[in-house]
Protein backbone atom coordinates (compact mmCIF):
# COMPACT_ATOMS: atom_id res chain seq x y z
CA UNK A 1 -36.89 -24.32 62.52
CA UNK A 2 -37.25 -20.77 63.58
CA UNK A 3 -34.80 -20.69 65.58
CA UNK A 4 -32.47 -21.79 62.30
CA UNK A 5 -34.16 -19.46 60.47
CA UNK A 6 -33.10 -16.54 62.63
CA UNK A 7 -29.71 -17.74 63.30
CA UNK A 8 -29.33 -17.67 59.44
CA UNK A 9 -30.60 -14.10 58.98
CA UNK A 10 -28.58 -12.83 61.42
CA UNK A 11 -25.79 -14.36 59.53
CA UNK A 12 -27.36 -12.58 56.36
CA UNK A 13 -27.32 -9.23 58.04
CA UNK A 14 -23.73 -9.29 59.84
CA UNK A 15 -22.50 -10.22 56.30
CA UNK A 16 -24.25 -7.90 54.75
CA UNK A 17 -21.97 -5.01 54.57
CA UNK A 18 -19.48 -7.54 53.02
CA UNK A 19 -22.49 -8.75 50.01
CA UNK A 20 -22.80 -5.17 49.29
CA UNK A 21 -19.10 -4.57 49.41
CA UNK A 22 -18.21 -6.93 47.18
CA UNK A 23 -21.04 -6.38 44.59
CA UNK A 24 -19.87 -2.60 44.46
CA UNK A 25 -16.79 -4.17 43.67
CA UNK A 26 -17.71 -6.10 41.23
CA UNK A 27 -20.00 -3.48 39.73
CA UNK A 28 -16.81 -1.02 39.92
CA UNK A 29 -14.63 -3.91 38.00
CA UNK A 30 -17.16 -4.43 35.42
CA UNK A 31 -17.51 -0.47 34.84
CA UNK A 32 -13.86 -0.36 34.22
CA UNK A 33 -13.82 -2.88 32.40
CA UNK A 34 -16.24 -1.66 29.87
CA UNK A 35 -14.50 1.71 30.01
CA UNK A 36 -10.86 0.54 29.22
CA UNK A 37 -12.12 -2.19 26.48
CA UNK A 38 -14.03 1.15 24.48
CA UNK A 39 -10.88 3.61 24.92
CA UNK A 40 -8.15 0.59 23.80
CA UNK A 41 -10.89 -0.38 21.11
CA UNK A 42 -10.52 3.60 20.12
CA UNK A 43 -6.84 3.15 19.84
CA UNK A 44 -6.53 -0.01 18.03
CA UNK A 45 -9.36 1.39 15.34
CA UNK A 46 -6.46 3.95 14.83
CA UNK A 47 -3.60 1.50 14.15
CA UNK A 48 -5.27 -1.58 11.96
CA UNK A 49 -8.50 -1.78 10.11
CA UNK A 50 -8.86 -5.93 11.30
CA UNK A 51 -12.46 -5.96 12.94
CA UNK A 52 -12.05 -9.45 14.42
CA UNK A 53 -8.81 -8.29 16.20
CA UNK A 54 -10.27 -5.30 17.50
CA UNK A 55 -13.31 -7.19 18.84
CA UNK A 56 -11.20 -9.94 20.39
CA UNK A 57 -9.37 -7.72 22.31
CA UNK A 58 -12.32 -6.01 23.23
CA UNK A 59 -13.47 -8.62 24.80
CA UNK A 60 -10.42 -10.03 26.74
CA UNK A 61 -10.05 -6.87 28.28
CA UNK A 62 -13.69 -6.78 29.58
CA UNK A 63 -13.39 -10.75 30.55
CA UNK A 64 -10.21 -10.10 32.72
CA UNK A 65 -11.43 -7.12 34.67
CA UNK A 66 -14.57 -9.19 35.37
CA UNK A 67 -12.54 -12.16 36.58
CA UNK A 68 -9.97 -9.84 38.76
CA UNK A 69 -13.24 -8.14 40.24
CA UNK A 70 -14.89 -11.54 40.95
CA UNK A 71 -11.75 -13.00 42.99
CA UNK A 72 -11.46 -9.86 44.88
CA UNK A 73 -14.91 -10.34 45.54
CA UNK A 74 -14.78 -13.90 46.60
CA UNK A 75 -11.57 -12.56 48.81
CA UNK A 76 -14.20 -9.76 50.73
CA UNK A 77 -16.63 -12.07 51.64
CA UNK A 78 -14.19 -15.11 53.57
CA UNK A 79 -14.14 -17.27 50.57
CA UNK A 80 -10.49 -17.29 50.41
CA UNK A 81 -10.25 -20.66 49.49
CA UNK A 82 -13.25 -21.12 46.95
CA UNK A 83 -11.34 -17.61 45.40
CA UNK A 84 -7.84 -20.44 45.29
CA UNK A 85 -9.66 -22.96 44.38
CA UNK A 86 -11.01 -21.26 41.62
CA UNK A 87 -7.65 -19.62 40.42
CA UNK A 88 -5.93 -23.15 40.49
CA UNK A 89 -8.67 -24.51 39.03
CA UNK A 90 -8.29 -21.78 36.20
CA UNK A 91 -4.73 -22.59 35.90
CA UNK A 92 -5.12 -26.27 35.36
CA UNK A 93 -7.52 -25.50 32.80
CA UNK A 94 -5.46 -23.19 31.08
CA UNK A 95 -2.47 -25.02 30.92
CA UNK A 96 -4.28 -28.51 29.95
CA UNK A 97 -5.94 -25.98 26.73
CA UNK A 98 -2.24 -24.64 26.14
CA UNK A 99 -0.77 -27.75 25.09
CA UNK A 100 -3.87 -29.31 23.69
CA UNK A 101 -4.50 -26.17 21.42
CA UNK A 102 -0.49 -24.95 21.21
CA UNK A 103 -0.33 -24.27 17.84
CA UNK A 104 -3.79 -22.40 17.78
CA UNK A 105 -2.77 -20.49 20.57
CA UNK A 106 0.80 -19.61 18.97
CA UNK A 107 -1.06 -18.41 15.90
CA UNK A 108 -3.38 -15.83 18.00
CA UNK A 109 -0.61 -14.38 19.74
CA UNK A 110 1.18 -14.09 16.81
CA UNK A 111 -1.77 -12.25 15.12
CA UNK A 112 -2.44 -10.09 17.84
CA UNK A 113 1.43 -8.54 18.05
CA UNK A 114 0.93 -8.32 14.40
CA UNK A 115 -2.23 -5.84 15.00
CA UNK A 116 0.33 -3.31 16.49
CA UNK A 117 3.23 -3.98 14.77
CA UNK A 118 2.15 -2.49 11.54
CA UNK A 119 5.13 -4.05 9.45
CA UNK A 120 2.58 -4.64 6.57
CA UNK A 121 -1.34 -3.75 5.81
CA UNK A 122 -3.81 -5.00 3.14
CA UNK A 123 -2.76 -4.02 -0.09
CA UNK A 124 1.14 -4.76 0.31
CA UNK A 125 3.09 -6.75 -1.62
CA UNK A 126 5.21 -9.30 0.51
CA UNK A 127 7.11 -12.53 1.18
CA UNK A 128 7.34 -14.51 3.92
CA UNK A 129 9.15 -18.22 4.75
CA UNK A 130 9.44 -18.37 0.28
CA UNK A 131 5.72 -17.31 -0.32
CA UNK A 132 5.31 -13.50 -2.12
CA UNK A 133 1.85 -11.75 -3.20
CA UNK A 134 -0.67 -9.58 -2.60
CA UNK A 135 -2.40 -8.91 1.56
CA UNK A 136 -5.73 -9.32 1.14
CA UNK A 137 -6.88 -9.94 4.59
CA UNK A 138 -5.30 -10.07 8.27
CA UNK A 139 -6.68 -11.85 10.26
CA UNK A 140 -6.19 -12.64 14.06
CA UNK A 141 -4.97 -16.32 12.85
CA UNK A 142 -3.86 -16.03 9.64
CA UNK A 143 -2.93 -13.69 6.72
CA UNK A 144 -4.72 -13.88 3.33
CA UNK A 145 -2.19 -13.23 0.57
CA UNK A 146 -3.11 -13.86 -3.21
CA UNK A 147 0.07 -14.34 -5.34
CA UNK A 148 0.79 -13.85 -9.07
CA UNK A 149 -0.68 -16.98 -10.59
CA UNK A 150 -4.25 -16.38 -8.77
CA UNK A 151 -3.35 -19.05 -6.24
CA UNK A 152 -4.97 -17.71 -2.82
CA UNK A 153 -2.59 -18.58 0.43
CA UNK A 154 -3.49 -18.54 3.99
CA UNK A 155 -0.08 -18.26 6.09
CA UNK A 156 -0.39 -18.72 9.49
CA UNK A 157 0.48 -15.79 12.15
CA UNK A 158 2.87 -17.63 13.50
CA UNK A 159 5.17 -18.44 10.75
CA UNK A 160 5.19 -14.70 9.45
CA UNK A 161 6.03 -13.62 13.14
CA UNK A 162 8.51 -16.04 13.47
CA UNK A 163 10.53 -15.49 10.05
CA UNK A 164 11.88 -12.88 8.14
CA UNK A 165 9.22 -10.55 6.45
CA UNK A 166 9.78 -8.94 2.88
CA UNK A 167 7.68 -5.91 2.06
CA UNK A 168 8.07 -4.88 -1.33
CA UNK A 169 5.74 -2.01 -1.23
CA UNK A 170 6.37 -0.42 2.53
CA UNK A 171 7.30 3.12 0.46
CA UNK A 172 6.10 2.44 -2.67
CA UNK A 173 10.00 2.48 -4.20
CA UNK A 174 10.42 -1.09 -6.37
CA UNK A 175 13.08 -1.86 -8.36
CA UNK A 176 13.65 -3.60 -11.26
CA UNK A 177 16.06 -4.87 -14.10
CA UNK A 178 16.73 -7.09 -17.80
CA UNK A 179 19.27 -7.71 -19.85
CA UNK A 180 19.93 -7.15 -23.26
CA UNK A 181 22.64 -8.05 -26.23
CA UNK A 182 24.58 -6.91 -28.52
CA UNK A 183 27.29 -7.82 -31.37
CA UNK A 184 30.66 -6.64 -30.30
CA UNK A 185 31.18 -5.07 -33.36
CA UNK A 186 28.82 -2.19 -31.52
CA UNK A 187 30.11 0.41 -29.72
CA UNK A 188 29.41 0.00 -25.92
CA UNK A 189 29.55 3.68 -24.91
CA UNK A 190 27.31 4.53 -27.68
CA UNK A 191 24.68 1.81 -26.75
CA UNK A 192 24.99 2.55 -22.76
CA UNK A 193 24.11 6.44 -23.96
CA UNK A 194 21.10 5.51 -25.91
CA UNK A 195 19.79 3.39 -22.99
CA UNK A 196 20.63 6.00 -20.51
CA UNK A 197 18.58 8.61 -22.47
CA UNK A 198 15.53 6.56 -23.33
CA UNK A 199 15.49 5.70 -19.57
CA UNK A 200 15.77 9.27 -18.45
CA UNK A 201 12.91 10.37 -20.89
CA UNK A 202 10.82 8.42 -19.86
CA UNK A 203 8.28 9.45 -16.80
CA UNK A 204 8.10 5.98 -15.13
CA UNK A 205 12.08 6.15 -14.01
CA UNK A 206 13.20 7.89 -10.51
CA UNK A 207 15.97 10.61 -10.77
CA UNK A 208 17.19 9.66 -7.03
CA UNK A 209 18.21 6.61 -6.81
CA UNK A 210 19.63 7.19 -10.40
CA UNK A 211 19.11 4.25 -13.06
CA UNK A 212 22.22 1.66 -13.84
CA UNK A 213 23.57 0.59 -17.32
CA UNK A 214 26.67 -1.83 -16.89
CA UNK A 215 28.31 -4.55 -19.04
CA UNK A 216 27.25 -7.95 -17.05
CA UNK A 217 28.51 -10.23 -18.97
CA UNK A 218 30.56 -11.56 -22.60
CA UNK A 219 29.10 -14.59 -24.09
CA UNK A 220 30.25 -16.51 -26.62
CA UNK A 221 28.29 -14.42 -29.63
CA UNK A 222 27.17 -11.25 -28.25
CA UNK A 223 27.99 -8.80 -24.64
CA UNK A 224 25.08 -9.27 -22.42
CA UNK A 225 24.00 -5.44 -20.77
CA UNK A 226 22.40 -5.15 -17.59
CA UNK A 227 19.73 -2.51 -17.01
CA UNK A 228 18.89 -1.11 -13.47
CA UNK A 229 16.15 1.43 -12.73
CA UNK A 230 14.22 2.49 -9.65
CA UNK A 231 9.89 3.34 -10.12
CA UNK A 232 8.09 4.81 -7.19
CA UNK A 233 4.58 2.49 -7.41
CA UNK A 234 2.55 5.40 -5.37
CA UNK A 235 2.64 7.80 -8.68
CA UNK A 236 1.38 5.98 -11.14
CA UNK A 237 -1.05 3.09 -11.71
CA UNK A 238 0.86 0.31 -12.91
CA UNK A 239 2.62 -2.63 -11.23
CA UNK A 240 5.95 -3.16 -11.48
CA UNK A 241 6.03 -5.87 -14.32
CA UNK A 242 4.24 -2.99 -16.88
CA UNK A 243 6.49 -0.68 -15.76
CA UNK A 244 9.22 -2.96 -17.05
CA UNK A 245 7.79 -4.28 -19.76
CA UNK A 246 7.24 -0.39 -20.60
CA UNK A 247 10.77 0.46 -20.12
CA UNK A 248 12.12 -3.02 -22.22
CA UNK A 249 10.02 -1.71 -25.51
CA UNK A 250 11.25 1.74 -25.01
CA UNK A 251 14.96 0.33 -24.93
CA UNK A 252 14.57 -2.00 -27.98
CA UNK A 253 13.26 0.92 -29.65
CA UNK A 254 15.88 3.22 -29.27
CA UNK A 255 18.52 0.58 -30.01
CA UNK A 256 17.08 -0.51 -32.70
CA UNK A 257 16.08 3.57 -34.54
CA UNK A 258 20.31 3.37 -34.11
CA UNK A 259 21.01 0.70 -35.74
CA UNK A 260 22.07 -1.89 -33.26
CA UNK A 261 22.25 -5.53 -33.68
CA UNK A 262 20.41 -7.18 -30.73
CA UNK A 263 21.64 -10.77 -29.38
CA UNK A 264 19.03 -12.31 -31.07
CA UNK A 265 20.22 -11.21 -34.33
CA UNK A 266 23.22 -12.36 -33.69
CA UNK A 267 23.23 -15.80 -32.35
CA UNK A 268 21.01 -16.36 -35.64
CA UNK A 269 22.76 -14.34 -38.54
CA UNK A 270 24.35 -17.49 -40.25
CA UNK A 271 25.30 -16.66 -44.12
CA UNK A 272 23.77 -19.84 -46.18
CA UNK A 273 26.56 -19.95 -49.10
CA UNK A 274 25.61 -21.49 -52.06
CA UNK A 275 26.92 -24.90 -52.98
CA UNK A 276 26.91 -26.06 -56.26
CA UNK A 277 26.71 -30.01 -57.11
CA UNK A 278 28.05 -31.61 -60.24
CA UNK A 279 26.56 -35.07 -61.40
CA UNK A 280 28.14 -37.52 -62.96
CA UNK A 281 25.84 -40.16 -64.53
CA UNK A 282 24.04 -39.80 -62.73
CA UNK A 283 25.65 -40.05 -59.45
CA UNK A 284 27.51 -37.01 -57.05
CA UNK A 285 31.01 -36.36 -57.61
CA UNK A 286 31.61 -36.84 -53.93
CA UNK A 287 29.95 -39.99 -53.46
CA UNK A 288 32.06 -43.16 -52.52
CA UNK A 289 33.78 -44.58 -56.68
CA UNK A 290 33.39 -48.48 -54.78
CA UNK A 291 29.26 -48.38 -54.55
């Protein structure tokens, strides 16, 4: 027994300078770790506001310098093959939690390239794969959008990666546009200058790029106008749909102080004639004589 013992501290102390070798090593590893996870965290605060993100990356960073400085480790002190061993073993594992979690996975990739891509940021309005409204919250799997009707919509990473983003509100510019009638008795050039002025009056229009007034259309009882402006969201208050309905009242208005007939007017203006009925004994003069 003693002579084991001895035999196995002697072992002990001729490996000793490769114990403390590798546990500066993985000291060193675990240092850097923490080191590079705080200055990336520094840099991500910079670029997205998503906490989760931030701390999952955080994290990942600190977990793969650990696991580098742990196989080098493994490498110093002979254990070459536990170090393989360990790697394949690592790989298997990964691969068998790829497939059985692909989707998952797909989703947090996504959500992490969308934490640097900065294409849109709580607050935006945007559409993605048919679905437009409001970011309320990123997150590292989904997105949190809220759309017009109240209706709250999670969309998954993956799907807004993977298709063709819309960002209404990237610069704050919108546009927007309605249509309006009138009798063709009017004259057009008069009625495209009244539009045109009550547009440019009015504070909620851009000067560059310049507001539209063209003939879209002739109907069967009145010509159809089409009105184009341009509002810059970032100066004012309102959303888009009160700047429009804004800009609609202010057009009726000024149509209407000059006298135009509107559409409406027109597809309803029917004269009632009066018709005047004789009766003979009776019975109407137009009736059929045989009953």
């Amino acid at each position: 027994m003693r002579e084991t013992l001895e035999e196995q501290l002697d072992n002990i102390l001729n490996t000793l300078p490769e114990i403390i070798a590798a546990l500066t090593l993985l000291v060193i590893f675990f240092l850097i770790g923490k080191i590079a996870s705080r200055g990336f965290t520094k840099i991500l605060d910079s670029r997205t506001s998503a906490i989760k993100q931030v701390r999952l990356v955080k994290k990942l960073i600190r977990w793969g310098f650990n696991l580098i400085g742990f196989v080098i480790a493994l490498n110093i002190l002979g254990l070459t093959q536990v170090a393989a061993s360990f790697l394949a073993a690592g790989g298997v594992v990964a691969v068998v939690l790829g497939f059985a979690f692909r989707e998952i996975g797909e989703n947090l990739l996504a959500g992490f390239f969308l934490s640097f891509s900065r294409s849109f940021d709580v607050g935006d309005l945007i559409e993605s794969n048919g679905i437009r409204g409001i970011v309320k919250r990123i997150e590292i799997r989904d997105v949190h959008i809220r759309t017009a009707d109240g209706c709250d919509v999670y969309i998954p990473s993956a799907t807004i990666y993977k298709n063709a983003l819309h960002n209404f509100t990237r610069d704050g510019l919108r546009r927007a546009d309605f249509t309006i009638g009138i009798d063709y008795g009017d004259d057009l050039k008069e009625a495209i200058r009244v539009l045109r002025a009550a547009i440019d009056n009015s504070n909620l229009v851009l000067d560059n790029p310049a507001s539209s007034i063209q003939v879209s259309n002739f109907t069967a009882t009145y010509v159809e106008l089409q009105v184009l402006f341009w509002a810059n969201l970032f100066d004012t208050n309102l959303d888009l749909f009160e700047i429009k309905s804004r800009i609609m009242d202010t057009c009726h208005s000024a149509l209407s102080e000059n006298k135009f007939t509107f559409s409406s007017n027109v597809t309803t203006a029917v004269d009632m004639l009066p018709v005047q009925v004789k009766l003979d004994n009776g019975k109407d003069q137009n009736s059929d004589p045989s009953n």
